[in-house]
N, C-alpha and C. Protein backbone atom coordinates (compact mmCIF):
# COMPACT_ATOMS: atom_id res chain seq x y z
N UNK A 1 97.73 136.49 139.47
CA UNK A 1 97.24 135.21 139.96
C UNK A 1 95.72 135.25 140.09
N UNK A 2 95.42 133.69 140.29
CA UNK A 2 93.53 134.05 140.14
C UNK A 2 93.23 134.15 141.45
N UNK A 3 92.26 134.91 141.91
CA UNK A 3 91.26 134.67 143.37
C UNK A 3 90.19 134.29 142.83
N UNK A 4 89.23 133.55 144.05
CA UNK A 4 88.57 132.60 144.12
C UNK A 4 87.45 132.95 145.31
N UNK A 5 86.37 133.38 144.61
CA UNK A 5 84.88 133.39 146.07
C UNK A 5 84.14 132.40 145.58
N UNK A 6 83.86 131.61 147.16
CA UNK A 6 82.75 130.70 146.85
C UNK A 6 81.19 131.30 147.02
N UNK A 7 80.11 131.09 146.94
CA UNK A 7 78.96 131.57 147.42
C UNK A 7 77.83 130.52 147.19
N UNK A 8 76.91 130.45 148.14
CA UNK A 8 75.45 129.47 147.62
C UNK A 8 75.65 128.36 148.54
N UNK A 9 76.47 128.43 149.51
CA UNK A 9 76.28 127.48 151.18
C UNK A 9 75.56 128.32 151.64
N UNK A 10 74.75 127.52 152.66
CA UNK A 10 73.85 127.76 153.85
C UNK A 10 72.93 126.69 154.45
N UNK A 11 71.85 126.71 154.81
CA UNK A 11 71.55 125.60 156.03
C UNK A 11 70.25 124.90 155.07
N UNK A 12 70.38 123.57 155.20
CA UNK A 12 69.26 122.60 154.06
C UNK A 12 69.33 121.41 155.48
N UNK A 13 67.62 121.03 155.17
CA UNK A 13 67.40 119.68 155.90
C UNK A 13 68.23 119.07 154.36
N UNK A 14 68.16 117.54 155.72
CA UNK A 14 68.89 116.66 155.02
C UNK A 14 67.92 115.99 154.00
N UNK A 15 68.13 115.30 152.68
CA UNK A 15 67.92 115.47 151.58
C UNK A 15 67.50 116.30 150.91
N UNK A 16 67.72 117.63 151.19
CA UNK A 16 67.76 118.81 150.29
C UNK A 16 69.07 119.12 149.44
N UNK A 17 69.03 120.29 148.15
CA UNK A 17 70.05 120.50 147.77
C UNK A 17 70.27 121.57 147.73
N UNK A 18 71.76 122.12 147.26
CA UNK A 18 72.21 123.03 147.32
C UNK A 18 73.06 122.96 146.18
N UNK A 19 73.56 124.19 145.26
CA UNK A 19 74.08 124.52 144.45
C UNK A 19 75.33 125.81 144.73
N UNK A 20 76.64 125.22 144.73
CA UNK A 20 77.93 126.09 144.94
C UNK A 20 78.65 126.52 143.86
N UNK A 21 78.84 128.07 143.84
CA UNK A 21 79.64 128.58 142.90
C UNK A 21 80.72 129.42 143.21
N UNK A 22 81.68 128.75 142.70
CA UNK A 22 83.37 129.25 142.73
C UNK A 22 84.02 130.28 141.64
N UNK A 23 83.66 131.76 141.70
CA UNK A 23 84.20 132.62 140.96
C UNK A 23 85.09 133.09 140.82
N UNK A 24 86.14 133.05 139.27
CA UNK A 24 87.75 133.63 139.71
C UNK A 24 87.32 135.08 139.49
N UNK A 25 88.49 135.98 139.36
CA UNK A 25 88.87 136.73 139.54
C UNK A 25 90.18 137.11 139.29
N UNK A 26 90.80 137.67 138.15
CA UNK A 26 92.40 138.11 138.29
C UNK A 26 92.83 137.67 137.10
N UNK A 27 92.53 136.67 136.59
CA UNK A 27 93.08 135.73 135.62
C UNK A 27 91.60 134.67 134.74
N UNK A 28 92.23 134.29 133.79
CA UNK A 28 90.92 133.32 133.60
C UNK A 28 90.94 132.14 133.77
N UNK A 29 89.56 131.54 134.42
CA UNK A 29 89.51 130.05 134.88
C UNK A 29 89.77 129.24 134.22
N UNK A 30 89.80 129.42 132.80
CA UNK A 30 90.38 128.17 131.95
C UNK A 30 91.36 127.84 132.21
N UNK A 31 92.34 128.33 132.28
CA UNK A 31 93.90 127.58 132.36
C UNK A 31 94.33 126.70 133.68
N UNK A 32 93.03 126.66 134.28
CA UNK A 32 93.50 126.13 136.16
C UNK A 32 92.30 124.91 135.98
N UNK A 33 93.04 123.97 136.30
CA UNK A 33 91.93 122.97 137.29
C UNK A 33 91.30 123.18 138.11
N UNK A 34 90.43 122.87 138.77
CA UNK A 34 89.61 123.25 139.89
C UNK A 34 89.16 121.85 140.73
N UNK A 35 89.00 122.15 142.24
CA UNK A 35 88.86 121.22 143.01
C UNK A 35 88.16 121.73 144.16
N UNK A 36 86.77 121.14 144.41
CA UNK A 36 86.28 121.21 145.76
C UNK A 36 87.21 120.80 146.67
N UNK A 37 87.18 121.02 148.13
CA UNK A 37 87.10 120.43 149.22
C UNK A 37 86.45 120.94 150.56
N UNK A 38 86.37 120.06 151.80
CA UNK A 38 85.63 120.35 152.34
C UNK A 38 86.10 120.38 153.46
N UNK A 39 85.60 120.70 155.05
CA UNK A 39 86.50 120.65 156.28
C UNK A 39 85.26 120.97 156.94
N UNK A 40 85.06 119.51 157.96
CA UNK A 40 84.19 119.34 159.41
C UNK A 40 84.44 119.97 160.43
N UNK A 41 84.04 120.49 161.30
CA UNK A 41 84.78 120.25 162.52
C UNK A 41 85.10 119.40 163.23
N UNK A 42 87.00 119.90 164.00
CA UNK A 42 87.36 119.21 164.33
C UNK A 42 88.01 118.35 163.40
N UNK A 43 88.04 117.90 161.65
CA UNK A 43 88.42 116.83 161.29
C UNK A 43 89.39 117.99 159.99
N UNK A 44 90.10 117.23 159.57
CA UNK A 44 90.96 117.63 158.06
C UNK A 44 90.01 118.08 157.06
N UNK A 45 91.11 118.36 156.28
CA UNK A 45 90.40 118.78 154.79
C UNK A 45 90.08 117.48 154.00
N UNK A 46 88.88 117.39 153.62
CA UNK A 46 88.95 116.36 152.71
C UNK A 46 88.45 116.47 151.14
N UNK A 47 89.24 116.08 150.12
CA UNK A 47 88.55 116.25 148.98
C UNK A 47 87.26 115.69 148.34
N UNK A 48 86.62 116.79 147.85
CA UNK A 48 85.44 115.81 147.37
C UNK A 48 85.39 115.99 145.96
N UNK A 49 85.42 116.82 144.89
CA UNK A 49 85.48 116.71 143.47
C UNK A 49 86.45 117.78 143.17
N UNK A 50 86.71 117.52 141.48
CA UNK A 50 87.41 118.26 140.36
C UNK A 50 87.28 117.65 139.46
N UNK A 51 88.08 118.89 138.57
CA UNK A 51 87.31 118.95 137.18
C UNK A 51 88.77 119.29 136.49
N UNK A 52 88.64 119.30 135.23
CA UNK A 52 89.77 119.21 134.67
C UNK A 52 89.87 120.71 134.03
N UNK A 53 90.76 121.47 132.96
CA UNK A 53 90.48 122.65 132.56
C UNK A 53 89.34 122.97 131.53
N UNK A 54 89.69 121.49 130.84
CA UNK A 54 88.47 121.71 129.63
C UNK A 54 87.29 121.22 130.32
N UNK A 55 87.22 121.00 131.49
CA UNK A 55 86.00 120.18 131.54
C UNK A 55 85.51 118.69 131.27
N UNK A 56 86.21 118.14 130.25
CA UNK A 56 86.29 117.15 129.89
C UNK A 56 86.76 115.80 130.69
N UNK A 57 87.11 116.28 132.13
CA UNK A 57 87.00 114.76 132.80
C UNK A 57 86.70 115.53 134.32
N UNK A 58 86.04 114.51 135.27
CA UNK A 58 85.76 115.10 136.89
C UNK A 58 86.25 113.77 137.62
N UNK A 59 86.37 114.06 138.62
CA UNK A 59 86.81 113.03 139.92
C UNK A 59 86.03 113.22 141.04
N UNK A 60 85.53 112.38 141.76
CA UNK A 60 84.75 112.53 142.87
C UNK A 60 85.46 111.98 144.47
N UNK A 61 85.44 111.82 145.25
CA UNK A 61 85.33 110.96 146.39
C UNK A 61 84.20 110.44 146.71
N UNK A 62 84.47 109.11 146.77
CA UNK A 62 83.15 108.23 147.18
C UNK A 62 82.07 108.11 147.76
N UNK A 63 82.37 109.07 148.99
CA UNK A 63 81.25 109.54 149.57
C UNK A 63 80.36 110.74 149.08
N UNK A 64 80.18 111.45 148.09
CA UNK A 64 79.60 112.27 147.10
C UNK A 64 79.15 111.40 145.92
N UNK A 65 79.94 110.67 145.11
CA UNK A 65 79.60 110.19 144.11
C UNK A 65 78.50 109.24 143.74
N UNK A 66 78.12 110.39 142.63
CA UNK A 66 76.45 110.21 142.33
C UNK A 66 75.29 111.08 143.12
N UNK A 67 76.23 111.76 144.24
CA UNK A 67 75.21 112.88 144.73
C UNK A 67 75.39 114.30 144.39
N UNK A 68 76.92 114.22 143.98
CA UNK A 68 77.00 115.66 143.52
C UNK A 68 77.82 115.59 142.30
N UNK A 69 77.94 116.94 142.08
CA UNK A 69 78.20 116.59 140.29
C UNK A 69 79.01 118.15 140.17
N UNK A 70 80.26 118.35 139.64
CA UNK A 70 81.08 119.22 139.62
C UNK A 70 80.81 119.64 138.02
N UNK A 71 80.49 121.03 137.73
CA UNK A 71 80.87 121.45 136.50
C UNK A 71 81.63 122.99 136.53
N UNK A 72 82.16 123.47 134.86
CA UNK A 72 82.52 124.69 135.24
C UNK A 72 81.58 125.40 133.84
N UNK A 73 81.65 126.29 133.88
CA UNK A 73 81.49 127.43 132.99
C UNK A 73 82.56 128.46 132.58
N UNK A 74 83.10 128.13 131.58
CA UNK A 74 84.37 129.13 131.26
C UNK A 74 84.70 130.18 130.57
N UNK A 75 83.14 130.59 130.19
CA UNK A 75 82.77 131.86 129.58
C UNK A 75 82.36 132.66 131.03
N UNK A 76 81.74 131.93 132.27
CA UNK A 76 81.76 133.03 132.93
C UNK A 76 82.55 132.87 133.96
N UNK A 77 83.37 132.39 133.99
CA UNK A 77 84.78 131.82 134.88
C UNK A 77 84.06 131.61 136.60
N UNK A 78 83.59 130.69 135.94
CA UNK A 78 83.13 129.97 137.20
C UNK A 78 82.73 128.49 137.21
N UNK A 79 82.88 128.05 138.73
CA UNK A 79 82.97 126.48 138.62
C UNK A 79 81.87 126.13 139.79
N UNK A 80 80.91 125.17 139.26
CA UNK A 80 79.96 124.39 140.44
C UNK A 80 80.12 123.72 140.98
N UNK A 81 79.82 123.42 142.23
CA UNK A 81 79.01 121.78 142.81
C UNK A 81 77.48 121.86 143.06
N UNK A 82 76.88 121.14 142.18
CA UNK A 82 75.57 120.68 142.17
C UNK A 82 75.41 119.50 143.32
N UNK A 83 75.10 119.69 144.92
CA UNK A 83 74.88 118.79 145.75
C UNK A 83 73.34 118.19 145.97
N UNK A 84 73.20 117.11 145.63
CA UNK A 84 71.87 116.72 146.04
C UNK A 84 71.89 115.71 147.20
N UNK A 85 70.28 115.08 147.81
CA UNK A 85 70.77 114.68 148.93
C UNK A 85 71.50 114.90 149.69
N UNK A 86 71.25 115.67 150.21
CA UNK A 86 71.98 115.83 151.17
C UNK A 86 72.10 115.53 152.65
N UNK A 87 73.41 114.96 153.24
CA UNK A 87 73.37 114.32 154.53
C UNK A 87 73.85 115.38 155.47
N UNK A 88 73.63 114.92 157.10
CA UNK A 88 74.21 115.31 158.12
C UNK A 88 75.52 115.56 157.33
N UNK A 89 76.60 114.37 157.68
CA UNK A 89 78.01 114.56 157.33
C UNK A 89 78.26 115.18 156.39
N UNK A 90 77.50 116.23 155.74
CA UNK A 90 78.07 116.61 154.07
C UNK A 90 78.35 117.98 154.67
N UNK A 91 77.97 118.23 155.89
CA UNK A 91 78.30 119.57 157.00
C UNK A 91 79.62 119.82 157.34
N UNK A 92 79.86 120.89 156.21
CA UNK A 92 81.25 121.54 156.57
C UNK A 92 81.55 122.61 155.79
N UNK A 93 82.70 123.25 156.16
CA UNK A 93 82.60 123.97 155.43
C UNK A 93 83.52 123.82 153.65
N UNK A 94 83.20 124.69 152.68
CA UNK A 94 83.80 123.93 151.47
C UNK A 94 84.23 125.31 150.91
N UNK A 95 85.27 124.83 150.18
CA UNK A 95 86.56 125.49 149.82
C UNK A 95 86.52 125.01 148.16
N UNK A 96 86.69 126.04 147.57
CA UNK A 96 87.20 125.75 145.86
C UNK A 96 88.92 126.37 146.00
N UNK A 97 89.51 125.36 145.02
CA UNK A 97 91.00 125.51 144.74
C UNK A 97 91.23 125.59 143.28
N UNK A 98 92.37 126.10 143.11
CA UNK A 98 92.55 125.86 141.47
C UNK A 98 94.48 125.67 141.36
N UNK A 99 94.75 125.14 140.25
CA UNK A 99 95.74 124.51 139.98
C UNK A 99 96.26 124.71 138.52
N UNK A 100 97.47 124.30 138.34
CA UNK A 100 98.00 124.44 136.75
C UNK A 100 99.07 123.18 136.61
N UNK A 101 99.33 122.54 137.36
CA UNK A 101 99.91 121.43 137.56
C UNK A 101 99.60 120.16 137.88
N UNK A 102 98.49 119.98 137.47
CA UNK A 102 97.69 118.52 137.81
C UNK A 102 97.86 117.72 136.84
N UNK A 103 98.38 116.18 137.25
CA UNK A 103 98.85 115.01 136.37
C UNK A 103 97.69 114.01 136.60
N UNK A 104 97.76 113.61 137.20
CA UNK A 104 97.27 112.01 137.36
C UNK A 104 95.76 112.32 138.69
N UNK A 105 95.13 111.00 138.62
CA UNK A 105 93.86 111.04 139.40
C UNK A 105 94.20 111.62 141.30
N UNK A 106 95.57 111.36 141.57
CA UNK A 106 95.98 111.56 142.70
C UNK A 106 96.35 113.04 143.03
N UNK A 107 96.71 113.34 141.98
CA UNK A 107 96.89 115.06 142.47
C UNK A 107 95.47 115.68 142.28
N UNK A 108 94.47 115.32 141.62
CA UNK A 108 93.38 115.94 141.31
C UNK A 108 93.07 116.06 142.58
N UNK A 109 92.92 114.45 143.93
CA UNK A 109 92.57 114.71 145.14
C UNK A 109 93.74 115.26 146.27
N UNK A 110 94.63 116.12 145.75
CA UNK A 110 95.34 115.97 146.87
C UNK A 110 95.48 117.80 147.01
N UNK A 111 95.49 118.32 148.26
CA UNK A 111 94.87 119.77 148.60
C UNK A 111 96.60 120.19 148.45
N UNK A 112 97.49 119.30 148.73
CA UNK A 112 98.63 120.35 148.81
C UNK A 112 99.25 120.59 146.97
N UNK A 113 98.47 120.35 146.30
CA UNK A 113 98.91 120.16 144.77
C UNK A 113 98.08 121.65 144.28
N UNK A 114 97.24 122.51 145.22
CA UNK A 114 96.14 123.30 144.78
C UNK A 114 97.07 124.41 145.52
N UNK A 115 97.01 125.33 145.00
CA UNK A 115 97.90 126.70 145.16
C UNK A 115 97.30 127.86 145.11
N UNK A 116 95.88 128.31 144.54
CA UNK A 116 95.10 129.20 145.39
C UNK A 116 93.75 128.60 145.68
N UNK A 117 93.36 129.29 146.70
CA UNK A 117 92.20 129.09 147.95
C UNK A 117 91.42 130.03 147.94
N UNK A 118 89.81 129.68 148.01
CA UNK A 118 89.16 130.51 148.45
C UNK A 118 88.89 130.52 150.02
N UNK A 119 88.12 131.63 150.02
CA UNK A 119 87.39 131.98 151.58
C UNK A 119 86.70 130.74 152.14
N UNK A 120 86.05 130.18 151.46
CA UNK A 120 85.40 129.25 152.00
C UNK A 120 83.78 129.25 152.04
N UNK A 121 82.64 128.21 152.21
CA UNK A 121 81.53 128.88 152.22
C UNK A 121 80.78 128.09 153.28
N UNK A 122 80.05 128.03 154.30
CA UNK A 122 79.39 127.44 155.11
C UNK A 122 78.30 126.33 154.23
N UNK A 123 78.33 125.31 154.45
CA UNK A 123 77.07 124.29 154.39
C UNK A 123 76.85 123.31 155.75
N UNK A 124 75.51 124.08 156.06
CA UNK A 124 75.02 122.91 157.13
C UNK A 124 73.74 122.10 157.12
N UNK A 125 73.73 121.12 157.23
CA UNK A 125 72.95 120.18 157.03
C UNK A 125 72.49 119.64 158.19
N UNK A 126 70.68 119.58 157.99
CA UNK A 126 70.65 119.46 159.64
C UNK A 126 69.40 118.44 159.31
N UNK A 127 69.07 117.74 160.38
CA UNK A 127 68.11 116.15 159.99
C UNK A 127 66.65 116.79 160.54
């Protein structure tokens, strides 16, 4: 099975950016979808992008879109989020997932459709 480290969170005033990378491990990243998400305190997981295996299509949540931009690299089995602007609320911590069973735009956002997890990586955003 694949494992998954995130790395490249840490603390940015707000409209700064930051750049996150999700490395497998075990297996190769091509064959898995991949999906950010993220978790506040205090609040749920919420999704914010994915990407498809080839790359060839991404999904955002609305509140990101147009600020950040999901890609992968599959020669070096790894997957980004390019965050720009960045806000207070974009403070949490964020999680890459990957998948082999993704259909439609709804499973892309949905965390219980994602079957391995990384550690997680801190981003805080401060005004």
């Amino acid at each position: 099975q694949v494992q998954l480290v995130e790395s490249g969170g840490g603390l940015v005033q707000a409209g700064g950016s930051l750049r996150l990378s999700c490395a497998a491990s075990g297996r190769t990243l091509s064959g898995y979808s991949v999906g950010w998400f993220r978790q506040a305190p205090d609040k749920g997981r919420e999704f914010v992008a994915a990407i498809t295996r080839s790359g060839g299509a991404t999904y955002y949540a609305d509140s990101v879109t147009l600020r950040f931009t999901i890609s992968r690299d599959n020669a070096k089995n790894t997957v980004y989020l390019q965050m720009i602007s960045l806000k207070r609320e974009d403070t949490a911590i964020y999680y890459c997932a990957a998948a082999t069973n993704l259909m439609t735009k709804w499973d892309y956002g949905s965390s219980s459709k994602y079957g391995y997890w990384g550690q997680g990586t801190q981003v805080t955003v401060s005004s």
